[in-house]
C-alpha atoms as a PDB file:
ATOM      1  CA  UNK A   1      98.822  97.159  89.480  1.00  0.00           C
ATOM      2  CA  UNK A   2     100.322  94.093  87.964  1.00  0.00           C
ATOM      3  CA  UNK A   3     103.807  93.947  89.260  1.00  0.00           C
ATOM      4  CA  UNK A   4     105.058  95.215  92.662  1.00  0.00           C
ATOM      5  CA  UNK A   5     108.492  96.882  91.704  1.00  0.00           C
ATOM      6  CA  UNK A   6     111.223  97.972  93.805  1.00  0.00           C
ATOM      7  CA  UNK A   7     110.075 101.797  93.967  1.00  0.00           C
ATOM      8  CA  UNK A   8     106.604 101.261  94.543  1.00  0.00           C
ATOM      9  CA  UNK A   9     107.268  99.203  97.513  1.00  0.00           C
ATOM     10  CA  UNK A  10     110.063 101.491  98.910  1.00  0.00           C
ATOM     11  CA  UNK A  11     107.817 104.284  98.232  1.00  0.00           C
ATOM     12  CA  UNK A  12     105.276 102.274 100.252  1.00  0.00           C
ATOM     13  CA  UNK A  13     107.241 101.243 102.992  1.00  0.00           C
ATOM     14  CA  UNK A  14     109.187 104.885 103.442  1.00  0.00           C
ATOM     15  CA  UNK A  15     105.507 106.055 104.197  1.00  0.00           C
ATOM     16  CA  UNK A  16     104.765 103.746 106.730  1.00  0.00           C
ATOM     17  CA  UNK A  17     108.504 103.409 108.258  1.00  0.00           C
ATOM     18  CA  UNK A  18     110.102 106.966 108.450  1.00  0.00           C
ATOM     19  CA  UNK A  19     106.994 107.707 110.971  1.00  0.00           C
ATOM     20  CA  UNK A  20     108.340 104.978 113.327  1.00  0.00           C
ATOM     21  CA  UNK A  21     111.676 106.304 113.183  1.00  0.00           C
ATOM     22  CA  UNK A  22     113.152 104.449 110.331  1.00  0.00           C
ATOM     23  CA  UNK A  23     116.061 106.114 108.486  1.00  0.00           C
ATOM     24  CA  UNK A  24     115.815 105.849 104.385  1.00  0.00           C
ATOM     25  CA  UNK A  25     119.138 103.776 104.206  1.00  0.00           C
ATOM     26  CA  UNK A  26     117.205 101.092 106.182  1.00  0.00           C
ATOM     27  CA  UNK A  27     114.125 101.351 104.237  1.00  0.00           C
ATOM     28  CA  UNK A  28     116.084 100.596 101.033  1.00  0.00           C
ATOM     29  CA  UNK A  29     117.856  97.252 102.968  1.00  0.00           C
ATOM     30  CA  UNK A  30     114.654  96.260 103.879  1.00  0.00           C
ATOM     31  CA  UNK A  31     112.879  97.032 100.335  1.00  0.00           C
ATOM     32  CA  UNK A  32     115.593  94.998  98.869  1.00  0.00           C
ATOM     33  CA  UNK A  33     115.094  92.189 101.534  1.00  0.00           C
ATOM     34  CA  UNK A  34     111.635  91.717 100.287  1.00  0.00           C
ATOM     35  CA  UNK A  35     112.534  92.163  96.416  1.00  0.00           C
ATOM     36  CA  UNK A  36     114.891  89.202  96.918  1.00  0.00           C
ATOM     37  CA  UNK A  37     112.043  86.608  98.133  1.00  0.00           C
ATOM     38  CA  UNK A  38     109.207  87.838  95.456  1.00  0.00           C
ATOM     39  CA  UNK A  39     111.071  88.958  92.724  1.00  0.00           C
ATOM     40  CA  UNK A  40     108.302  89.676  89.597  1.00  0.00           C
ATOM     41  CA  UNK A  41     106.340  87.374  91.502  1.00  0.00           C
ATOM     42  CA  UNK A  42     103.868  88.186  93.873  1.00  0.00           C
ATOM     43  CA  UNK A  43     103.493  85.465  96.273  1.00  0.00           C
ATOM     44  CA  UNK A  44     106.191  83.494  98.218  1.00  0.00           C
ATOM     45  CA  UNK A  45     106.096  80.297  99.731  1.00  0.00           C
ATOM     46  CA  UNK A  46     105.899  80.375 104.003  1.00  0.00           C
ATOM     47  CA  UNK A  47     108.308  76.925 103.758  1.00  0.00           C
ATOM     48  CA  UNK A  48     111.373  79.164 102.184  1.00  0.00           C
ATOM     49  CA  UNK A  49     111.280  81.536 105.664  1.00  0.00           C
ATOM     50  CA  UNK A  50     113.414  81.564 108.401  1.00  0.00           C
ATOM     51  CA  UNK A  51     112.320  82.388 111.420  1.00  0.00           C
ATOM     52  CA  UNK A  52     113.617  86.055 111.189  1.00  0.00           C
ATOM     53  CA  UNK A  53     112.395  86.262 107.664  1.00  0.00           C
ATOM     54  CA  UNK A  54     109.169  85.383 108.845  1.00  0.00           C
ATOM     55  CA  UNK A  55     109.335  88.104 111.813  1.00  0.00           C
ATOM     56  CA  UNK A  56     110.078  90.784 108.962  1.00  0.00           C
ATOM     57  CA  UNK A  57     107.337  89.391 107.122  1.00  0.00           C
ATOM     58  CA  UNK A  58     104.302  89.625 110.237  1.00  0.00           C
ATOM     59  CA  UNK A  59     105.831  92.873 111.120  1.00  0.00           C
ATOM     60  CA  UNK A  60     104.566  94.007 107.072  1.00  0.00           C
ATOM     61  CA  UNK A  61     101.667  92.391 107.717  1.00  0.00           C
ATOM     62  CA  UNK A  62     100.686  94.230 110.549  1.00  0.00           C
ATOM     63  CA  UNK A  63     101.679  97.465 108.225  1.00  0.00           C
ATOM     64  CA  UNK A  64      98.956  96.266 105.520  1.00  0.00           C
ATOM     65  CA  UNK A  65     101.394  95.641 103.107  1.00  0.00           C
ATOM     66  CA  UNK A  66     101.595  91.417 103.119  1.00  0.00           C
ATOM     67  CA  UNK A  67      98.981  89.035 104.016  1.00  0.00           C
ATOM     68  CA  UNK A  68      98.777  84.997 104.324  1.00  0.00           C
ATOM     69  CA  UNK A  69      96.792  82.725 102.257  1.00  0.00           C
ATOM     70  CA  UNK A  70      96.924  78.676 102.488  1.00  0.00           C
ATOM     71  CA  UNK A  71      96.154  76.020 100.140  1.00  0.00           C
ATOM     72  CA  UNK A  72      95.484  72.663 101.005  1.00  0.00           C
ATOM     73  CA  UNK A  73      96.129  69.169  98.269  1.00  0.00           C
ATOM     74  CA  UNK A  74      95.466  66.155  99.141  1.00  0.00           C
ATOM     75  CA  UNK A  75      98.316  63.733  98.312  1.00  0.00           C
ATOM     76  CA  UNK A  76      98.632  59.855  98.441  1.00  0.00           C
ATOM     77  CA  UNK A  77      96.943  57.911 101.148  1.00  0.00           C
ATOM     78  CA  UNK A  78      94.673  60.729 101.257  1.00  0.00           C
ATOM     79  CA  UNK A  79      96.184  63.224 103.728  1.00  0.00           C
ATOM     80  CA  UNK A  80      96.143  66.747 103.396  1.00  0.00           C
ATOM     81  CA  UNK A  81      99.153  68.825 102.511  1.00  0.00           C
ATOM     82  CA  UNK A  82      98.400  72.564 103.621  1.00  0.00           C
ATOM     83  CA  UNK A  83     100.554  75.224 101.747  1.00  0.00           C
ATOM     84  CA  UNK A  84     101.204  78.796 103.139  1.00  0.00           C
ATOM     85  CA  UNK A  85     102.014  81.336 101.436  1.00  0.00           C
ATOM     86  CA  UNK A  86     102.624  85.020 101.598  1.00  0.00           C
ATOM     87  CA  UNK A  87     101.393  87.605  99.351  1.00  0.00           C
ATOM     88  CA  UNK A  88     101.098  91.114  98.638  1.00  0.00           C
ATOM     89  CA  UNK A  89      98.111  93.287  99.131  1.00  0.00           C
ATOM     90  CA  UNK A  90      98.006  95.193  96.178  1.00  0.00           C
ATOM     91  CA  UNK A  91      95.102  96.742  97.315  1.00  0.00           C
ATOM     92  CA  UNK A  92      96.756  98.649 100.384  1.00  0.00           C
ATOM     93  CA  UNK A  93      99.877  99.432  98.437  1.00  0.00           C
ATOM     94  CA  UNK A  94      97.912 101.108  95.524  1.00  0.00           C
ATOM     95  CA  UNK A  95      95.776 102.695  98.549  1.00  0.00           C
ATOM     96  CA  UNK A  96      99.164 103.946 100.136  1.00  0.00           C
ATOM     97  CA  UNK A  97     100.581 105.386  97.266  1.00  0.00           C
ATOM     98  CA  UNK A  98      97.192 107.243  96.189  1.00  0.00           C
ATOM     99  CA  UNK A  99      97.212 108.632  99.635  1.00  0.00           C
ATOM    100  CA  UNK A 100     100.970 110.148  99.515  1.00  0.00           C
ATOM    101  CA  UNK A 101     100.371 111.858  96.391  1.00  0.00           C
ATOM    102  CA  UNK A 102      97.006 113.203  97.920  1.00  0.00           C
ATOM    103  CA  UNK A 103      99.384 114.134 101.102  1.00  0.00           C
ATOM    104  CA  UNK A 104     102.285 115.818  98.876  1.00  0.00           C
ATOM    105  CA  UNK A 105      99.243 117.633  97.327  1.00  0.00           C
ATOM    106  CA  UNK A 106      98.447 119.307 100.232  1.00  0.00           C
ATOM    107  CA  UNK A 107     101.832 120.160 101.808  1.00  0.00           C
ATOM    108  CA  UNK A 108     102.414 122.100  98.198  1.00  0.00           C
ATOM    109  CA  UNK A 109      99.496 123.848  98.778  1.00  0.00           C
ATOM    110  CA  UNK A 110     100.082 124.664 102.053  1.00  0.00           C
ATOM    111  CA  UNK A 111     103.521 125.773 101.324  1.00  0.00           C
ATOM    112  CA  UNK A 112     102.066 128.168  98.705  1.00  0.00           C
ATOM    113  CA  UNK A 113      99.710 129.464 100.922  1.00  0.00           C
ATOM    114  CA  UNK A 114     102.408 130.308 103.599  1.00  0.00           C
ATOM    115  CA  UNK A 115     104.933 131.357 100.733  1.00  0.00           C
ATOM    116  CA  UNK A 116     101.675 134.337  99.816  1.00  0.00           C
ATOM    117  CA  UNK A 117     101.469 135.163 103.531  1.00  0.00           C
ATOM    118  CA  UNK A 118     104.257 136.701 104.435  1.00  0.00           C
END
């Protein structure tokens, strides 16, 4: 998975979010929220964040879909300049999305099964 685009993440996040109560109409807000600070990218600099943006952003970490990663450069006079940044776990999402299809899978099976029941 090279590029994170808007339905895979939406897709992602309805998954994880309509289970917590989330409507859909605040799923796409928030998939759009995100879109707008990685764009084709897939990293995002911590430095850019408010402090709300940054609350959005632990909250998808503790979902599995973002995680933190820091560089450090050494600049003049030989401090050290640490960078964070935040990036996506493409690794999750791909896991995430594997595991709806699996899920939609089953329900159609089950539904078929019910549907030869009766």
């Amino acid at each position: 998975m090279d590029i994170i685009t808007y339905d895979i993440l939406f897709n992602v996040l309805k998954k994880l979010l309509t289970k917590r109560g989330m409507k859909v109409d605040e799923i796409k807000e928030l998939t759009y929220y995100v879109i707008n600070f990685f764009g084709y990218g897939d990293q995002v600099v911590d430095n850019i964040l408010t402090p709300a943006d940054r609350h959005v952003f632990n909250i998808l970490e503790e979902l599995g879909v973002l995680k933190t990663r820091m560089e450090e450069i050494n600049v003049a006079r030989g401090k050290l300049w640490r960078i964070h940044y935040w990036v996506y776990r493409k690794e999750n999402i791909e896991k995430l999305l594997k595991e709806k299809d699996e899920e939609e899978e089953n329900n159609l099976e089950e539904l078929y099964k019910k549907l030869f029941e009766e």
